[in-house]
Protein backbone atom coordinates (compact mmCIF):
# COMPACT_ATOMS: atom_id res chain seq x y z
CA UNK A 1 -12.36 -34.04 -70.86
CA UNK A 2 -11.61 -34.30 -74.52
CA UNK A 3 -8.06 -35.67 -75.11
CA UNK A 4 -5.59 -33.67 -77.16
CA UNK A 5 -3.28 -36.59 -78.05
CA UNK A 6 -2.86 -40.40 -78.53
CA UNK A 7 -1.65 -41.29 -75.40
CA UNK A 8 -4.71 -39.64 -73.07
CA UNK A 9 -7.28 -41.16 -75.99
CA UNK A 10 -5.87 -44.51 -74.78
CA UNK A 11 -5.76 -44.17 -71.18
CA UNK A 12 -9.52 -43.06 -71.59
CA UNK A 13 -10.43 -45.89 -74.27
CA UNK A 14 -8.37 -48.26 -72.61
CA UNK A 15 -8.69 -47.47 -68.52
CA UNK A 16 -6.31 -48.20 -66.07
CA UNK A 17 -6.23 -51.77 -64.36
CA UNK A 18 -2.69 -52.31 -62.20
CA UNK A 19 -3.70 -56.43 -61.78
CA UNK A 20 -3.65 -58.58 -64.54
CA UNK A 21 -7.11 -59.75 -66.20
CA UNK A 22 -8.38 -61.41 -68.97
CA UNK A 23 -9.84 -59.18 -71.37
CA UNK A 24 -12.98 -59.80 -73.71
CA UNK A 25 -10.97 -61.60 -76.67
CA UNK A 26 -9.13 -64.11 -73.65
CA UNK A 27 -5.84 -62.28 -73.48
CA UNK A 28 -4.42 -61.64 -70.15
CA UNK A 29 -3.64 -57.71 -69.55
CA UNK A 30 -2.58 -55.21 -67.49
CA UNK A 31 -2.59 -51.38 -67.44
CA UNK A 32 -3.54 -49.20 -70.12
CA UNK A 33 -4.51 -52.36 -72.35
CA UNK A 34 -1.09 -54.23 -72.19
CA UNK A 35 -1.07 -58.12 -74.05
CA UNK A 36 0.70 -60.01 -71.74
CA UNK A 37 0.77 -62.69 -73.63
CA UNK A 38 2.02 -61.36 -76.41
CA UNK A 39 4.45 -58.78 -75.07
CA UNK A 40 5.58 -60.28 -71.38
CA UNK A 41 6.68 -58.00 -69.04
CA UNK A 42 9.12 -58.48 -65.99
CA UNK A 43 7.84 -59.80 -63.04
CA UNK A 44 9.50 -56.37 -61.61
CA UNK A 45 7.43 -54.33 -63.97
CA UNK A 46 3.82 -55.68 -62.87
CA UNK A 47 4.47 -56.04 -59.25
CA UNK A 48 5.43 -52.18 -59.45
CA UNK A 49 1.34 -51.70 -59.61
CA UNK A 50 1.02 -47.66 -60.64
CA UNK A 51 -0.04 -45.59 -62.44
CA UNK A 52 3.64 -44.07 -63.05
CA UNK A 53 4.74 -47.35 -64.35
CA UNK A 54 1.54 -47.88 -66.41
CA UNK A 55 2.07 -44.64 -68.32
CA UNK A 56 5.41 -46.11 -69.08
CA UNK A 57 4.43 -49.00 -70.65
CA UNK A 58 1.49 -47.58 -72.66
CA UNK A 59 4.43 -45.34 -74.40
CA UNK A 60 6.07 -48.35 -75.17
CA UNK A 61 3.02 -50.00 -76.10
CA UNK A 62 2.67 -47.19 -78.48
CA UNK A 63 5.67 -46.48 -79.98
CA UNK A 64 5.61 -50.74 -81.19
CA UNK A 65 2.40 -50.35 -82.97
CA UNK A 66 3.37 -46.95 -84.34
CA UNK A 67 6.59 -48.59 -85.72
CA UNK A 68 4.28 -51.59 -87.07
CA UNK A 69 2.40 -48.82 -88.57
CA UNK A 70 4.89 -47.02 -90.34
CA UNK A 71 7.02 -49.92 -91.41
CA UNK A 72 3.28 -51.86 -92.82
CA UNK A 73 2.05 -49.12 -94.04
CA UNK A 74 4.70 -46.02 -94.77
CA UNK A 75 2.54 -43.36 -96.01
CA UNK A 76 0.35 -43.08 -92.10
CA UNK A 77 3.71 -40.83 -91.00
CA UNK A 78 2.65 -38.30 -93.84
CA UNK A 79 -0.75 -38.01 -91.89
CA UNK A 80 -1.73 -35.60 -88.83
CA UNK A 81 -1.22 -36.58 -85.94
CA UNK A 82 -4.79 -36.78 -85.09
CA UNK A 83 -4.94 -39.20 -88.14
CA UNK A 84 -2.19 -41.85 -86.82
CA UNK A 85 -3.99 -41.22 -83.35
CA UNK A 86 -7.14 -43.44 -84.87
CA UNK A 87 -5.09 -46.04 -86.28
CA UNK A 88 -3.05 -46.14 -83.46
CA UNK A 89 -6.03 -46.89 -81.15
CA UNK A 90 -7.50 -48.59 -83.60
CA UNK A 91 -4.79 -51.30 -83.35
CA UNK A 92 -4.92 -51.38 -79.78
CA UNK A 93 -8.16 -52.73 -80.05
CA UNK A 94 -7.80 -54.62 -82.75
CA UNK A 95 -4.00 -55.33 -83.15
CA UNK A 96 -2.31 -53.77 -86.11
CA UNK A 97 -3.10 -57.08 -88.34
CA UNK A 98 -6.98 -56.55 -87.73
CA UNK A 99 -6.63 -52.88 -88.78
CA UNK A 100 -4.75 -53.33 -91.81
CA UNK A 101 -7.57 -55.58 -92.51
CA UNK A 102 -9.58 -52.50 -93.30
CA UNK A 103 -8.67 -52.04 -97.10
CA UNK A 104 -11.14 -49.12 -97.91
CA UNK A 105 -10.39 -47.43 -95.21
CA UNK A 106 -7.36 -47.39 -95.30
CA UNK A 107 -7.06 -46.55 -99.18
CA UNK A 108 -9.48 -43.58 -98.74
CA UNK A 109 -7.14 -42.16 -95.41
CA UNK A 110 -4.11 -42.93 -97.95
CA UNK A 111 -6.10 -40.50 -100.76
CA UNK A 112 -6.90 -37.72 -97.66
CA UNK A 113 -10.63 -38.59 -97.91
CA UNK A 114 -11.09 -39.10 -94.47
CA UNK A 115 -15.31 -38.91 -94.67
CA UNK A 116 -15.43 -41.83 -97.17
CA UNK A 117 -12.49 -43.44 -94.63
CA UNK A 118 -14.90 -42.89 -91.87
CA UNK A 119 -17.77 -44.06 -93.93
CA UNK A 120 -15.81 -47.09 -94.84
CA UNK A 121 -15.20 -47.91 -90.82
CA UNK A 122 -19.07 -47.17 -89.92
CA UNK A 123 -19.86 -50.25 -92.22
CA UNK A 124 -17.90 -52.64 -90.20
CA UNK A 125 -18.24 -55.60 -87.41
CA UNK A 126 -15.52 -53.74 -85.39
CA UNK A 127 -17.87 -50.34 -85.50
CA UNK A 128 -20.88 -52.27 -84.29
CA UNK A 129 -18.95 -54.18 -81.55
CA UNK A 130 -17.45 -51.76 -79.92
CA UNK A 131 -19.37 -49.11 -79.70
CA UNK A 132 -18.68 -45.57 -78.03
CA UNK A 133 -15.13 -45.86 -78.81
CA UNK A 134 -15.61 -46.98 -82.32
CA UNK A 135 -17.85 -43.97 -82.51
CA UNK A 136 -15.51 -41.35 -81.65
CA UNK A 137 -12.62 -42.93 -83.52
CA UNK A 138 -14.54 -41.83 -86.79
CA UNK A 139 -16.01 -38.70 -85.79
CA UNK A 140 -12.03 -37.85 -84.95
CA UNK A 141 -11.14 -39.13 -88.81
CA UNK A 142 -14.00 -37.20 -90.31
CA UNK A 143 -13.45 -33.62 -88.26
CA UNK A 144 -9.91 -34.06 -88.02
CA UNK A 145 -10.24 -33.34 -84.52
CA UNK A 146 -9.32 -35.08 -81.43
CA UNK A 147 -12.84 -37.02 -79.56
């Protein structure tokens, strides 16, 4: 099922795991793609183990790299939602330091040409490491339309 909003397009890209694992870059994580070892959670909070407490987390997950976002780079909360929804994931996979790595992108998402933002992303490392996800991430900034 297509997802209509940030959070599903993470719990898809991300998937569910409720015991801590080390993920491809080392980092040990939990849930919908939670750094434990950069954001710790309470020993209370990981031996809770569901899916209810997962979803919780992701929306805090997401609502500290949307405030990253916004406060790095203002002019993403004058973009659709659908927009912020790719550089939101975008920084789950790459943390919002990687993405803001992405200068052309970024400048042509800043000018609303999201085709030459997409192009921009297609040419990367990131786009031919990851794959499916990467994939969908810039068909959703060039039809403006959630993947």
């Amino acid at each position: 099922m297509t997802p209509t909003n940030v959070v599903d397009a993470l719990k898809r890209d991300e998937g569910l795991r409720l015991t801590p694992y080390k993920d491809t870059r080392g980092f040990t994580t939990i849930y919908y793609g939670h750094n434990l070892d950069a954001n710790p959670l309470p020993a209370e909070v990981i031996a809770a183990a569901d899916e209810a407490t997962a979803s919780v987390v992701l929306l805090a997950d997401i609502a500290r790299v949307q405030i990253r976002l916004f406060k790095d780079l203002p002019w993403i909360q004058r973009l659709p939602a659908v927009i912020q929804g790719v550089f939101i994931n975008m920084s789950f996979n790459l943390g919002p330091i990687g993405l803001e790595g992405f200068h052309h992108m970024l400048d042509f998402a800043k000018a609303g040409d999201y085709n030459s933002a997409a192009d921009a992303g297609t040419t990367s490392l990131w786009y031919k490491q990851v794959g499916s996800r990467a994939q969908r991430l810039m068909t959703q900034l060039r039809t403006q339309e959630w993947q």
